[in-house]
C-alpha atoms as a PDB file:
ATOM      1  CA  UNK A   1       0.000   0.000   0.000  1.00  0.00           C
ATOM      2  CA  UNK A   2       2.558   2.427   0.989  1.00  0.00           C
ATOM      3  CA  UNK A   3       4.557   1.756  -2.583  1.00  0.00           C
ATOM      4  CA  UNK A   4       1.108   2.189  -4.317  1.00  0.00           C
ATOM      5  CA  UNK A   5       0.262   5.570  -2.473  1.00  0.00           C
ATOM      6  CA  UNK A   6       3.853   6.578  -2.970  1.00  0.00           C
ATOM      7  CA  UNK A   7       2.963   6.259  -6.986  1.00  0.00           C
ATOM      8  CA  UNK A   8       0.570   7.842  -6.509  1.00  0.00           C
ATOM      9  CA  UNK A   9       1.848  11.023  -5.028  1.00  0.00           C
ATOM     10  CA  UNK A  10       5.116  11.252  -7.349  1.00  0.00           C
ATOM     11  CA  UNK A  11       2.700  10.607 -10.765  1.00  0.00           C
ATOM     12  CA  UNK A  12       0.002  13.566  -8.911  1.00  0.00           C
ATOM     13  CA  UNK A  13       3.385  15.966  -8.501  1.00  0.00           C
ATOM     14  CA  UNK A  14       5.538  15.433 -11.576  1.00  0.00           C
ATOM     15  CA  UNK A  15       1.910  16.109 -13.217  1.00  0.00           C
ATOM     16  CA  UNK A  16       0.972  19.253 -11.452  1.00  0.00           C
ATOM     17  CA  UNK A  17       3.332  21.374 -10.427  1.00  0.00           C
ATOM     18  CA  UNK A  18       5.504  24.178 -11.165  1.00  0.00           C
ATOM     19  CA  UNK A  19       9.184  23.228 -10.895  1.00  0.00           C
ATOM     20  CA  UNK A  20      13.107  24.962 -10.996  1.00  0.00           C
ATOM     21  CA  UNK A  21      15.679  23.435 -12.360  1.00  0.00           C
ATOM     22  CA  UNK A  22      19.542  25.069 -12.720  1.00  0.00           C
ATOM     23  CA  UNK A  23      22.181  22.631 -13.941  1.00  0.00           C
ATOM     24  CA  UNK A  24      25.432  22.694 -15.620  1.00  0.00           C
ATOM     25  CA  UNK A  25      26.908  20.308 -18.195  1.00  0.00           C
ATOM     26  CA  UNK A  26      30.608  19.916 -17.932  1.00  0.00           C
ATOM     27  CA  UNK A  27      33.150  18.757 -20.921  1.00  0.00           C
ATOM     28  CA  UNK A  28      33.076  15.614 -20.389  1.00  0.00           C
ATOM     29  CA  UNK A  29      28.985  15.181 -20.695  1.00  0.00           C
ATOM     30  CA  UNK A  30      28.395  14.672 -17.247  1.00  0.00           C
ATOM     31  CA  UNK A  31      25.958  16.808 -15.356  1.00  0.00           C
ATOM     32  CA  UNK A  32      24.588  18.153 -12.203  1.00  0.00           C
ATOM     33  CA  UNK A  33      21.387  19.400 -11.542  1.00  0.00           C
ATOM     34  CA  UNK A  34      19.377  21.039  -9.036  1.00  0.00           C
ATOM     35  CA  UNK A  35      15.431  20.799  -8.555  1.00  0.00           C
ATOM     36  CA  UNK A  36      12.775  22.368  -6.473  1.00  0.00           C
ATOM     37  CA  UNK A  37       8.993  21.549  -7.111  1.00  0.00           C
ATOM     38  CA  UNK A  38       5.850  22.156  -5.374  1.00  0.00           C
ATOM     39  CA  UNK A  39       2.772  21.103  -5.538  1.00  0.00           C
ATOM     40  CA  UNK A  40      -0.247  23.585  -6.472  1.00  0.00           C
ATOM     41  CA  UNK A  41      -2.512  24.220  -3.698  1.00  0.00           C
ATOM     42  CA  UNK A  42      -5.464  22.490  -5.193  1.00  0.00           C
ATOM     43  CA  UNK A  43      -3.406  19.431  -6.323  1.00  0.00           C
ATOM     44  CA  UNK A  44      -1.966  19.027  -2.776  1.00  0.00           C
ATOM     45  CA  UNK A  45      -5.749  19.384  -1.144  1.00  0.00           C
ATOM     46  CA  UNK A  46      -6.734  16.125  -3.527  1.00  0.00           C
ATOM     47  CA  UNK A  47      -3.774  14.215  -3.122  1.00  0.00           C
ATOM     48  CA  UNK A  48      -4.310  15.153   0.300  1.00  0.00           C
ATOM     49  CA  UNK A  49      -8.009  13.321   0.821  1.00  0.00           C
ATOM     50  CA  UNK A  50      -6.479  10.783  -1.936  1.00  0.00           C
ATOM     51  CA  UNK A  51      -4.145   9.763   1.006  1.00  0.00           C
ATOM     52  CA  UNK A  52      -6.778   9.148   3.887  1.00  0.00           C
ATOM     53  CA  UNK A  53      -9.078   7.713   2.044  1.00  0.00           C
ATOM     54  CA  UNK A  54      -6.304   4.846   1.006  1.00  0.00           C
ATOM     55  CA  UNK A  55      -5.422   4.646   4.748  1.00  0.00           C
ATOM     56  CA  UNK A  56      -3.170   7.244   5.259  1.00  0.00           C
ATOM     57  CA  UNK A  57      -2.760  10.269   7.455  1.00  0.00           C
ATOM     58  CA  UNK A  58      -2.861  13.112   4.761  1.00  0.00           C
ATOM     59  CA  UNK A  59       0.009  14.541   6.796  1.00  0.00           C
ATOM     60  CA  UNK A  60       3.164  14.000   4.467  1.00  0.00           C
ATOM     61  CA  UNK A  61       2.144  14.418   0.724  1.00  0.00           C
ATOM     62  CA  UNK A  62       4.921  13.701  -0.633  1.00  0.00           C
ATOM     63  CA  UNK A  63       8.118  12.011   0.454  1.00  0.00           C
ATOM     64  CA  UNK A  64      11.543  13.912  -1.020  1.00  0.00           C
ATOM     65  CA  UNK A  65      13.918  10.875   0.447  1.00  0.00           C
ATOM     66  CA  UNK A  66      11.983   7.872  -1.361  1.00  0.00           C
ATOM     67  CA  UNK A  67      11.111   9.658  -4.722  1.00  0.00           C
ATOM     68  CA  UNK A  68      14.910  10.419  -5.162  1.00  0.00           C
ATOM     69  CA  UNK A  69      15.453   6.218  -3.730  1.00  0.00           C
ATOM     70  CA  UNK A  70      13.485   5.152  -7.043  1.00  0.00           C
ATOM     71  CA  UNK A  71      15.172   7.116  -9.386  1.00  0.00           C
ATOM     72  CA  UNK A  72      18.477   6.156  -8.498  1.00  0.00           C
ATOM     73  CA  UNK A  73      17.824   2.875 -10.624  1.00  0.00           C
ATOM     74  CA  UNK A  74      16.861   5.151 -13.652  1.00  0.00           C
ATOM     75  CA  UNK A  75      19.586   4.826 -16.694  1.00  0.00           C
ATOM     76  CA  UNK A  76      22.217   7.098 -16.452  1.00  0.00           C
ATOM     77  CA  UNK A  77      21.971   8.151 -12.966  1.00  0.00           C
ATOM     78  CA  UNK A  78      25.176   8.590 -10.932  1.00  0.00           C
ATOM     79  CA  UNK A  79      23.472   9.722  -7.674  1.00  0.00           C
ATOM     80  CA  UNK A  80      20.388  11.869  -6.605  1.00  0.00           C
ATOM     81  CA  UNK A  81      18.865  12.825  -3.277  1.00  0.00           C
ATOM     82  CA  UNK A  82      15.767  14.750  -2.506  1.00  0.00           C
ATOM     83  CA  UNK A  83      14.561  16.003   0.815  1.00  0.00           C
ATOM     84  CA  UNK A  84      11.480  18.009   1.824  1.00  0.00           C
ATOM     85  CA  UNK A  85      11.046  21.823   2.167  1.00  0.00           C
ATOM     86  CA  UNK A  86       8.079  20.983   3.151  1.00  0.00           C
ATOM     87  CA  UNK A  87       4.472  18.411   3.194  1.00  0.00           C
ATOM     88  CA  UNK A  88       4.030  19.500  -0.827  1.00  0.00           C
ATOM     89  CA  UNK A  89       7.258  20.914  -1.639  1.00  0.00           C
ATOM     90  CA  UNK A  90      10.975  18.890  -2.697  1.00  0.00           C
ATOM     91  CA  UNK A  91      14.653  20.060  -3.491  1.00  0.00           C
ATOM     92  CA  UNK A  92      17.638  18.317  -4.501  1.00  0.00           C
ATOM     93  CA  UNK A  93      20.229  17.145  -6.585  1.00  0.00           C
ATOM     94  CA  UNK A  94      20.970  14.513  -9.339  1.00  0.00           C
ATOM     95  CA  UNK A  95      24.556  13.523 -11.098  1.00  0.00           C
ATOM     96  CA  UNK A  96      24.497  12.145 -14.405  1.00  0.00           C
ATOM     97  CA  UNK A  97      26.975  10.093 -15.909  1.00  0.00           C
ATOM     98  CA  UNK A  98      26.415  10.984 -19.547  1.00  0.00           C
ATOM     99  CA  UNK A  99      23.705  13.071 -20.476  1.00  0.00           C
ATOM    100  CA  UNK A 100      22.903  11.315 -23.316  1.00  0.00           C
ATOM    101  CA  UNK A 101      23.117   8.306 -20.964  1.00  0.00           C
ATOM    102  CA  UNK A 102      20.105   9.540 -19.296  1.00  0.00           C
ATOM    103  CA  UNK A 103      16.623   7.803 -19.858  1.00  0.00           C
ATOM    104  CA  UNK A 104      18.009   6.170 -22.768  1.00  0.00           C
ATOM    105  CA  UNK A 105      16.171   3.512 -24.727  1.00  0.00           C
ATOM    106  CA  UNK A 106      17.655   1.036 -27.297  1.00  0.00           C
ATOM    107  CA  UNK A 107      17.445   2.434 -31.058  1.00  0.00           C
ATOM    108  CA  UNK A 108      15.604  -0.326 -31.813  1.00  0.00           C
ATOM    109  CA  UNK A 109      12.234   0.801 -30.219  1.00  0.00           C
ATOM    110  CA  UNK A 110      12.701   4.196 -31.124  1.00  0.00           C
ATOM    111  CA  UNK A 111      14.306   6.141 -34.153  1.00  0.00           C
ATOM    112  CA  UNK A 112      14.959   9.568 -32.301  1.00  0.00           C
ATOM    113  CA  UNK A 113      17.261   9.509 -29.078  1.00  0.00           C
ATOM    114  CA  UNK A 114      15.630  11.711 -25.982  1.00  0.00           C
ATOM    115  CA  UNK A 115      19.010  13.322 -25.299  1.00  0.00           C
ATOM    116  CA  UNK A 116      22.155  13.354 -27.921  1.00  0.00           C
ATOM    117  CA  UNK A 117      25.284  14.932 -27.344  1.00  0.00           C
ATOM    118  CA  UNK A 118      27.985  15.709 -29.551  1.00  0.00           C
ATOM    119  CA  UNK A 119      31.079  16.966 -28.979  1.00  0.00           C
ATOM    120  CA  UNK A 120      33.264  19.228 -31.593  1.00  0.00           C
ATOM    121  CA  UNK A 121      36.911  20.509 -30.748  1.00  0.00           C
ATOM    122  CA  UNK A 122      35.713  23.417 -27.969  1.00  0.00           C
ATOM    123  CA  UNK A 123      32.792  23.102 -28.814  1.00  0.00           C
ATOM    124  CA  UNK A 124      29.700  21.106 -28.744  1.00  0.00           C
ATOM    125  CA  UNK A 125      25.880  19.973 -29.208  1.00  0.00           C
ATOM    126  CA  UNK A 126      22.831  18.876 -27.168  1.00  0.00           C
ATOM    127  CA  UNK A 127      19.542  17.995 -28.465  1.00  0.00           C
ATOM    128  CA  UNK A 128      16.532  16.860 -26.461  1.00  0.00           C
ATOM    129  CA  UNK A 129      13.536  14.897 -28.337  1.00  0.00           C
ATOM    130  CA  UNK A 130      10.064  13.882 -27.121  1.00  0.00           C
ATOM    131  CA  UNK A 131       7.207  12.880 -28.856  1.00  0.00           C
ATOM    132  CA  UNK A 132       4.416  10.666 -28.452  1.00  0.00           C
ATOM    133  CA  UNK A 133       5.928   7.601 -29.353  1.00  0.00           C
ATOM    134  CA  UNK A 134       9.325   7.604 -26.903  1.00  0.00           C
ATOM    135  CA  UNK A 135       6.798   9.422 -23.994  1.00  0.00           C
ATOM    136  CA  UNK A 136       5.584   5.759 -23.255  1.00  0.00           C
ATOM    137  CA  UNK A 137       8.909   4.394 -23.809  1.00  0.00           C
ATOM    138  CA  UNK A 138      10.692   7.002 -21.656  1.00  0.00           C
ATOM    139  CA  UNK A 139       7.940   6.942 -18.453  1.00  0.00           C
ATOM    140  CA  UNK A 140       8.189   2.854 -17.311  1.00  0.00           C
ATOM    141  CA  UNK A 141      12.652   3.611 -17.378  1.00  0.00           C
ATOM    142  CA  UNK A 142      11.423   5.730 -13.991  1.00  0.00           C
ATOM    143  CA  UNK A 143       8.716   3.794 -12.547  1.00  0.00           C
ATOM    144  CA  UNK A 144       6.228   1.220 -13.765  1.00  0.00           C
ATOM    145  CA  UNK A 145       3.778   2.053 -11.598  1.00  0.00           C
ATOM    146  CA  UNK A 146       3.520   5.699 -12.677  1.00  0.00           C
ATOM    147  CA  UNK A 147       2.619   4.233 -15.891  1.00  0.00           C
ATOM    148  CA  UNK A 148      -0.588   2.757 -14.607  1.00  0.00           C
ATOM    149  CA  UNK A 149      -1.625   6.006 -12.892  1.00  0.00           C
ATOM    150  CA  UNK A 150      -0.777   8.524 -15.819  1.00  0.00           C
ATOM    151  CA  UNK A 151      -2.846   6.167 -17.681  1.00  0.00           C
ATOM    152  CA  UNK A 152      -5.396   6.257 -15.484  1.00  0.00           C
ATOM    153  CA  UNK A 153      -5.401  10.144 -15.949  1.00  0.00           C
ATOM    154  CA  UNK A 154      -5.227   9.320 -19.701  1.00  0.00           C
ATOM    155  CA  UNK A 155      -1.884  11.655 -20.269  1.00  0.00           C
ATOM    156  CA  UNK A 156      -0.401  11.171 -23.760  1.00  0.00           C
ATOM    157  CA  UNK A 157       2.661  10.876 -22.796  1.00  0.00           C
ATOM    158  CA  UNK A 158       2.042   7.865 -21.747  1.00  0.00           C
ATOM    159  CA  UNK A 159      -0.662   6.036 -23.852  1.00  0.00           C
ATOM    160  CA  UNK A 160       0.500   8.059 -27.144  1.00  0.00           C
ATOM    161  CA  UNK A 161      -2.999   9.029 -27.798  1.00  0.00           C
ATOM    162  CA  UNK A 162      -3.793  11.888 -30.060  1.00  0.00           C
ATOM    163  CA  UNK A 163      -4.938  14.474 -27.807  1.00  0.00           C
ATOM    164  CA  UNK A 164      -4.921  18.079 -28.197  1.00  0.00           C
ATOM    165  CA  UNK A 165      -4.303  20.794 -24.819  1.00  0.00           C
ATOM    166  CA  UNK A 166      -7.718  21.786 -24.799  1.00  0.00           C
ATOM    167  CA  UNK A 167      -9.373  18.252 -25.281  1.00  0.00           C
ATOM    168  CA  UNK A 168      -7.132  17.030 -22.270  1.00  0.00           C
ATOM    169  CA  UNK A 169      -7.719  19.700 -19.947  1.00  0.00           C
ATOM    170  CA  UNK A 170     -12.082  19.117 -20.191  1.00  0.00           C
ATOM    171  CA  UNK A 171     -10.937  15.434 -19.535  1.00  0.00           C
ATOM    172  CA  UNK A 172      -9.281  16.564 -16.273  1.00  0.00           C
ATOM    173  CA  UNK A 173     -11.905  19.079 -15.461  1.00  0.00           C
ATOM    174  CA  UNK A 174     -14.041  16.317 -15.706  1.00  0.00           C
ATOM    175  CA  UNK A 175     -12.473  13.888 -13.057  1.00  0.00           C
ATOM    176  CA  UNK A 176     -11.191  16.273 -10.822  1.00  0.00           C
ATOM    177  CA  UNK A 177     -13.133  19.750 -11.678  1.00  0.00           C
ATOM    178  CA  UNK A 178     -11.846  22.580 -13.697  1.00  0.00           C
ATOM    179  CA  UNK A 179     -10.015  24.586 -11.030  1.00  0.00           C
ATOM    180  CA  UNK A 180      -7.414  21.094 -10.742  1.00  0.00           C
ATOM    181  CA  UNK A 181      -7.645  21.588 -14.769  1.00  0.00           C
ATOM    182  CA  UNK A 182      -6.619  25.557 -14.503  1.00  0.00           C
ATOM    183  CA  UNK A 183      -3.610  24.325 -12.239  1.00  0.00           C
ATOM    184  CA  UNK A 184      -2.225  22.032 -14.432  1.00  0.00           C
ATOM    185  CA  UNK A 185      -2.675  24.863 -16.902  1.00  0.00           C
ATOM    186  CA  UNK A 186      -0.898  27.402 -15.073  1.00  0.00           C
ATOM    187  CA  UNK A 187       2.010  24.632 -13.811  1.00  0.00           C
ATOM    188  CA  UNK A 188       5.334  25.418 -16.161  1.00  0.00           C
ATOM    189  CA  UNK A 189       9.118  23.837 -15.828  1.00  0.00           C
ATOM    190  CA  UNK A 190      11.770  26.776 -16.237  1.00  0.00           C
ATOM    191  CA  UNK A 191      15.341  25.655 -16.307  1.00  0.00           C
ATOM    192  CA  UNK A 192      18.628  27.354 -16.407  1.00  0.00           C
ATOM    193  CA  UNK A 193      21.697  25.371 -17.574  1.00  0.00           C
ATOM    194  CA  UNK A 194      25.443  26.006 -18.098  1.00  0.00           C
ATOM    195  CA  UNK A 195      27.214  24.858 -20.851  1.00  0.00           C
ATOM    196  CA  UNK A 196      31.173  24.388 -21.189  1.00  0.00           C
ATOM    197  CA  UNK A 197      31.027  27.687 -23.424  1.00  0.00           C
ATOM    198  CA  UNK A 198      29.367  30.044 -24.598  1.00  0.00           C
ATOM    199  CA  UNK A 199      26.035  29.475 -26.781  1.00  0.00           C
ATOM    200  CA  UNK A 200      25.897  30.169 -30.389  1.00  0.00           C
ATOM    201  CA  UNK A 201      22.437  29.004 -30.937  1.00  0.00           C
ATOM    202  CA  UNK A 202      19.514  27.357 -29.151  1.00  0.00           C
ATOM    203  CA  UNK A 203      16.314  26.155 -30.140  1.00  0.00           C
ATOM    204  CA  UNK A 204      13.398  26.467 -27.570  1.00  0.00           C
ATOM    205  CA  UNK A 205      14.667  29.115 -25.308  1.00  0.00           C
ATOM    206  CA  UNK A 206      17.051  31.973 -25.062  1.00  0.00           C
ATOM    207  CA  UNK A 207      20.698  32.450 -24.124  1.00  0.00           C
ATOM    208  CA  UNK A 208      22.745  34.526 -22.348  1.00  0.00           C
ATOM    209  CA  UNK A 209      26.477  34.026 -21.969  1.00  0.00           C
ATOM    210  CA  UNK A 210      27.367  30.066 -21.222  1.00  0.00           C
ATOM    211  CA  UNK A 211      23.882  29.407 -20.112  1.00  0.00           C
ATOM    212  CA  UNK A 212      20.475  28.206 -21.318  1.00  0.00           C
ATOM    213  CA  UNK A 213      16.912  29.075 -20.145  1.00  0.00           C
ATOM    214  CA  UNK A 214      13.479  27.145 -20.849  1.00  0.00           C
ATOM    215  CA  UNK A 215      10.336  28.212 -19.808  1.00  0.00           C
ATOM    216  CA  UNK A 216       7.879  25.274 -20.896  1.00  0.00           C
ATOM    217  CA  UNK A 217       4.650  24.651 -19.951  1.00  0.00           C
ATOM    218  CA  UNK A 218       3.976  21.341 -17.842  1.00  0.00           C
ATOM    219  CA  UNK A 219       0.511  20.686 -20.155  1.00  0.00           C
ATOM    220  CA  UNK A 220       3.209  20.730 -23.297  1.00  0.00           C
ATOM    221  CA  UNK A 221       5.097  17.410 -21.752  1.00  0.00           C
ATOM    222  CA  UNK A 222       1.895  15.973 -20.100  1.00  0.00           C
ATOM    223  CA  UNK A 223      -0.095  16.255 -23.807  1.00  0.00           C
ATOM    224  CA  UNK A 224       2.838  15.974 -26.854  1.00  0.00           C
ATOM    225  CA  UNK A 225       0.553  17.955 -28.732  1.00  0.00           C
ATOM    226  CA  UNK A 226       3.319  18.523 -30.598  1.00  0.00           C
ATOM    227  CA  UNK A 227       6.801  17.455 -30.646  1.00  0.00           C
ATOM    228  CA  UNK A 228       9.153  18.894 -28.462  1.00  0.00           C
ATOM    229  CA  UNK A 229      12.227  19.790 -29.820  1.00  0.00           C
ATOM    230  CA  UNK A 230      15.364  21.750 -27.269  1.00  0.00           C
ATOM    231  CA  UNK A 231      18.609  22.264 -28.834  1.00  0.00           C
ATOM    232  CA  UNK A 232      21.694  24.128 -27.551  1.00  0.00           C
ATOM    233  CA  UNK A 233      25.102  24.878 -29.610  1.00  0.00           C
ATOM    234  CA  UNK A 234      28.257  26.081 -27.752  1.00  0.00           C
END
Protein backbone atom coordinates (compact mmCIF):
# COMPACT_ATOMS: atom_id res chain seq x y z
CA UNK A 1 0.00 0.00 0.00
CA UNK A 2 2.56 2.43 0.99
CA UNK A 3 4.56 1.76 -2.58
CA UNK A 4 1.11 2.19 -4.32
CA UNK A 5 0.26 5.57 -2.47
CA UNK A 6 3.85 6.58 -2.97
CA UNK A 7 2.96 6.26 -6.99
CA UNK A 8 0.57 7.84 -6.51
CA UNK A 9 1.85 11.02 -5.03
CA UNK A 10 5.12 11.25 -7.35
CA UNK A 11 2.70 10.61 -10.76
CA UNK A 12 0.00 13.57 -8.91
CA UNK A 13 3.39 15.97 -8.50
CA UNK A 14 5.54 15.43 -11.58
CA UNK A 15 1.91 16.11 -13.22
CA UNK A 16 0.97 19.25 -11.45
CA UNK A 17 3.33 21.37 -10.43
CA UNK A 18 5.50 24.18 -11.17
CA UNK A 19 9.18 23.23 -10.89
CA UNK A 20 13.11 24.96 -11.00
CA UNK A 21 15.68 23.44 -12.36
CA UNK A 22 19.54 25.07 -12.72
CA UNK A 23 22.18 22.63 -13.94
CA UNK A 24 25.43 22.69 -15.62
CA UNK A 25 26.91 20.31 -18.19
CA UNK A 26 30.61 19.92 -17.93
CA UNK A 27 33.15 18.76 -20.92
CA UNK A 28 33.08 15.61 -20.39
CA UNK A 29 28.98 15.18 -20.70
CA UNK A 30 28.40 14.67 -17.25
CA UNK A 31 25.96 16.81 -15.36
CA UNK A 32 24.59 18.15 -12.20
CA UNK A 33 21.39 19.40 -11.54
CA UNK A 34 19.38 21.04 -9.04
CA UNK A 35 15.43 20.80 -8.56
CA UNK A 36 12.77 22.37 -6.47
CA UNK A 37 8.99 21.55 -7.11
CA UNK A 38 5.85 22.16 -5.37
CA UNK A 39 2.77 21.10 -5.54
CA UNK A 40 -0.25 23.59 -6.47
CA UNK A 41 -2.51 24.22 -3.70
CA UNK A 42 -5.46 22.49 -5.19
CA UNK A 43 -3.41 19.43 -6.32
CA UNK A 44 -1.97 19.03 -2.78
CA UNK A 45 -5.75 19.38 -1.14
CA UNK A 46 -6.73 16.13 -3.53
CA UNK A 47 -3.77 14.22 -3.12
CA UNK A 48 -4.31 15.15 0.30
CA UNK A 49 -8.01 13.32 0.82
CA UNK A 50 -6.48 10.78 -1.94
CA UNK A 51 -4.14 9.76 1.01
CA UNK A 52 -6.78 9.15 3.89
CA UNK A 53 -9.08 7.71 2.04
CA UNK A 54 -6.30 4.85 1.01
CA UNK A 55 -5.42 4.65 4.75
CA UNK A 56 -3.17 7.24 5.26
CA UNK A 57 -2.76 10.27 7.46
CA UNK A 58 -2.86 13.11 4.76
CA UNK A 59 0.01 14.54 6.80
CA UNK A 60 3.16 14.00 4.47
CA UNK A 61 2.14 14.42 0.72
CA UNK A 62 4.92 13.70 -0.63
CA UNK A 63 8.12 12.01 0.45
CA UNK A 64 11.54 13.91 -1.02
CA UNK A 65 13.92 10.87 0.45
CA UNK A 66 11.98 7.87 -1.36
CA UNK A 67 11.11 9.66 -4.72
CA UNK A 68 14.91 10.42 -5.16
CA UNK A 69 15.45 6.22 -3.73
CA UNK A 70 13.48 5.15 -7.04
CA UNK A 71 15.17 7.12 -9.39
CA UNK A 72 18.48 6.16 -8.50
CA UNK A 73 17.82 2.88 -10.62
CA UNK A 74 16.86 5.15 -13.65
CA UNK A 75 19.59 4.83 -16.69
CA UNK A 76 22.22 7.10 -16.45
CA UNK A 77 21.97 8.15 -12.97
CA UNK A 78 25.18 8.59 -10.93
CA UNK A 79 23.47 9.72 -7.67
CA UNK A 80 20.39 11.87 -6.60
CA UNK A 81 18.87 12.83 -3.28
CA UNK A 82 15.77 14.75 -2.51
CA UNK A 83 14.56 16.00 0.81
CA UNK A 84 11.48 18.01 1.82
CA UNK A 85 11.05 21.82 2.17
CA UNK A 86 8.08 20.98 3.15
CA UNK A 87 4.47 18.41 3.19
CA UNK A 88 4.03 19.50 -0.83
CA UNK A 89 7.26 20.91 -1.64
CA UNK A 90 10.97 18.89 -2.70
CA UNK A 91 14.65 20.06 -3.49
CA UNK A 92 17.64 18.32 -4.50
CA UNK A 93 20.23 17.14 -6.58
CA UNK A 94 20.97 14.51 -9.34
CA UNK A 95 24.56 13.52 -11.10
CA UNK A 96 24.50 12.14 -14.40
CA UNK A 97 26.97 10.09 -15.91
CA UNK A 98 26.41 10.98 -19.55
CA UNK A 99 23.70 13.07 -20.48
CA UNK A 100 22.90 11.31 -23.32
CA UNK A 101 23.12 8.31 -20.96
CA UNK A 102 20.10 9.54 -19.30
CA UNK A 103 16.62 7.80 -19.86
CA UNK A 104 18.01 6.17 -22.77
CA UNK A 105 16.17 3.51 -24.73
CA UNK A 106 17.66 1.04 -27.30
CA UNK A 107 17.44 2.43 -31.06
CA UNK A 108 15.60 -0.33 -31.81
CA UNK A 109 12.23 0.80 -30.22
CA UNK A 110 12.70 4.20 -31.12
CA UNK A 111 14.31 6.14 -34.15
CA UNK A 112 14.96 9.57 -32.30
CA UNK A 113 17.26 9.51 -29.08
CA UNK A 114 15.63 11.71 -25.98
CA UNK A 115 19.01 13.32 -25.30
CA UNK A 116 22.16 13.35 -27.92
CA UNK A 117 25.28 14.93 -27.34
CA UNK A 118 27.99 15.71 -29.55
CA UNK A 119 31.08 16.97 -28.98
CA UNK A 120 33.26 19.23 -31.59
CA UNK A 121 36.91 20.51 -30.75
CA UNK A 122 35.71 23.42 -27.97
CA UNK A 123 32.79 23.10 -28.81
CA UNK A 124 29.70 21.11 -28.74
CA UNK A 125 25.88 19.97 -29.21
CA UNK A 126 22.83 18.88 -27.17
CA UNK A 127 19.54 18.00 -28.46
CA UNK A 128 16.53 16.86 -26.46
CA UNK A 129 13.54 14.90 -28.34
CA UNK A 130 10.06 13.88 -27.12
CA UNK A 131 7.21 12.88 -28.86
CA UNK A 132 4.42 10.67 -28.45
CA UNK A 133 5.93 7.60 -29.35
CA UNK A 134 9.33 7.60 -26.90
CA UNK A 135 6.80 9.42 -23.99
CA UNK A 136 5.58 5.76 -23.25
CA UNK A 137 8.91 4.39 -23.81
CA UNK A 138 10.69 7.00 -21.66
CA UNK A 139 7.94 6.94 -18.45
CA UNK A 140 8.19 2.85 -17.31
CA UNK A 141 12.65 3.61 -17.38
CA UNK A 142 11.42 5.73 -13.99
CA UNK A 143 8.72 3.79 -12.55
CA UNK A 144 6.23 1.22 -13.77
CA UNK A 145 3.78 2.05 -11.60
CA UNK A 146 3.52 5.70 -12.68
CA UNK A 147 2.62 4.23 -15.89
CA UNK A 148 -0.59 2.76 -14.61
CA UNK A 149 -1.63 6.01 -12.89
CA UNK A 150 -0.78 8.52 -15.82
CA UNK A 151 -2.85 6.17 -17.68
CA UNK A 152 -5.40 6.26 -15.48
CA UNK A 153 -5.40 10.14 -15.95
CA UNK A 154 -5.23 9.32 -19.70
CA UNK A 155 -1.88 11.66 -20.27
CA UNK A 156 -0.40 11.17 -23.76
CA UNK A 157 2.66 10.88 -22.80
CA UNK A 158 2.04 7.87 -21.75
CA UNK A 159 -0.66 6.04 -23.85
CA UNK A 160 0.50 8.06 -27.14
CA UNK A 161 -3.00 9.03 -27.80
CA UNK A 162 -3.79 11.89 -30.06
CA UNK A 163 -4.94 14.47 -27.81
CA UNK A 164 -4.92 18.08 -28.20
CA UNK A 165 -4.30 20.79 -24.82
CA UNK A 166 -7.72 21.79 -24.80
CA UNK A 167 -9.37 18.25 -25.28
CA UNK A 168 -7.13 17.03 -22.27
CA UNK A 169 -7.72 19.70 -19.95
CA UNK A 170 -12.08 19.12 -20.19
CA UNK A 171 -10.94 15.43 -19.54
CA UNK A 172 -9.28 16.56 -16.27
CA UNK A 173 -11.90 19.08 -15.46
CA UNK A 174 -14.04 16.32 -15.71
CA UNK A 175 -12.47 13.89 -13.06
CA UNK A 176 -11.19 16.27 -10.82
CA UNK A 177 -13.13 19.75 -11.68
CA UNK A 178 -11.85 22.58 -13.70
CA UNK A 179 -10.02 24.59 -11.03
CA UNK A 180 -7.41 21.09 -10.74
CA UNK A 181 -7.64 21.59 -14.77
CA UNK A 182 -6.62 25.56 -14.50
CA UNK A 183 -3.61 24.33 -12.24
CA UNK A 184 -2.23 22.03 -14.43
CA UNK A 185 -2.68 24.86 -16.90
CA UNK A 186 -0.90 27.40 -15.07
CA UNK A 187 2.01 24.63 -13.81
CA UNK A 188 5.33 25.42 -16.16
CA UNK A 189 9.12 23.84 -15.83
CA UNK A 190 11.77 26.78 -16.24
CA UNK A 191 15.34 25.66 -16.31
CA UNK A 192 18.63 27.35 -16.41
CA UNK A 193 21.70 25.37 -17.57
CA UNK A 194 25.44 26.01 -18.10
CA UNK A 195 27.21 24.86 -20.85
CA UNK A 196 31.17 24.39 -21.19
CA UNK A 197 31.03 27.69 -23.42
CA UNK A 198 29.37 30.04 -24.60
CA UNK A 199 26.03 29.47 -26.78
CA UNK A 200 25.90 30.17 -30.39
CA UNK A 201 22.44 29.00 -30.94
CA UNK A 202 19.51 27.36 -29.15
CA UNK A 203 16.31 26.16 -30.14
CA UNK A 204 13.40 26.47 -27.57
CA UNK A 205 14.67 29.11 -25.31
CA UNK A 206 17.05 31.97 -25.06
CA UNK A 207 20.70 32.45 -24.12
CA UNK A 208 22.75 34.53 -22.35
CA UNK A 209 26.48 34.03 -21.97
CA UNK A 210 27.37 30.07 -21.22
CA UNK A 211 23.88 29.41 -20.11
CA UNK A 212 20.48 28.21 -21.32
CA UNK A 213 16.91 29.08 -20.14
CA UNK A 214 13.48 27.15 -20.85
CA UNK A 215 10.34 28.21 -19.81
CA UNK A 216 7.88 25.27 -20.90
CA UNK A 217 4.65 24.65 -19.95
CA UNK A 218 3.98 21.34 -17.84
CA UNK A 219 0.51 20.69 -20.15
CA UNK A 220 3.21 20.73 -23.30
CA UNK A 221 5.10 17.41 -21.75
CA UNK A 222 1.89 15.97 -20.10
CA UNK A 223 -0.10 16.26 -23.81
CA UNK A 224 2.84 15.97 -26.85
CA UNK A 225 0.55 17.96 -28.73
CA UNK A 226 3.32 18.52 -30.60
CA UNK A 227 6.80 17.45 -30.65
CA UNK A 228 9.15 18.89 -28.46
CA UNK A 229 12.23 19.79 -29.82
CA UNK A 230 15.36 21.75 -27.27
CA UNK A 231 18.61 22.26 -28.83
CA UNK A 232 21.69 24.13 -27.55
CA UNK A 233 25.10 24.88 -29.61
CA UNK A 234 28.26 26.08 -27.75
Amino acid sequence: MKHILLSLFVVAFFASCSAQINGSLNVDASADVTLRAALEPRIATLIRALSRVSGGTGTQIIDGPSIGRSMAVAPGIKAVSFTNVNSSTIEGTISLYRVDEFLAIPSRVVTTRFITYEQSGAGGQITIHLDRSSGPQIIPLISRDIVDYLTALMAPVVTGETLSRADYLDLVSNIYGKPVADEMAAARIRASIAFPGTVIAIKGGVAVDNRAEFDIPLLDLLVLERDLDYQVNW
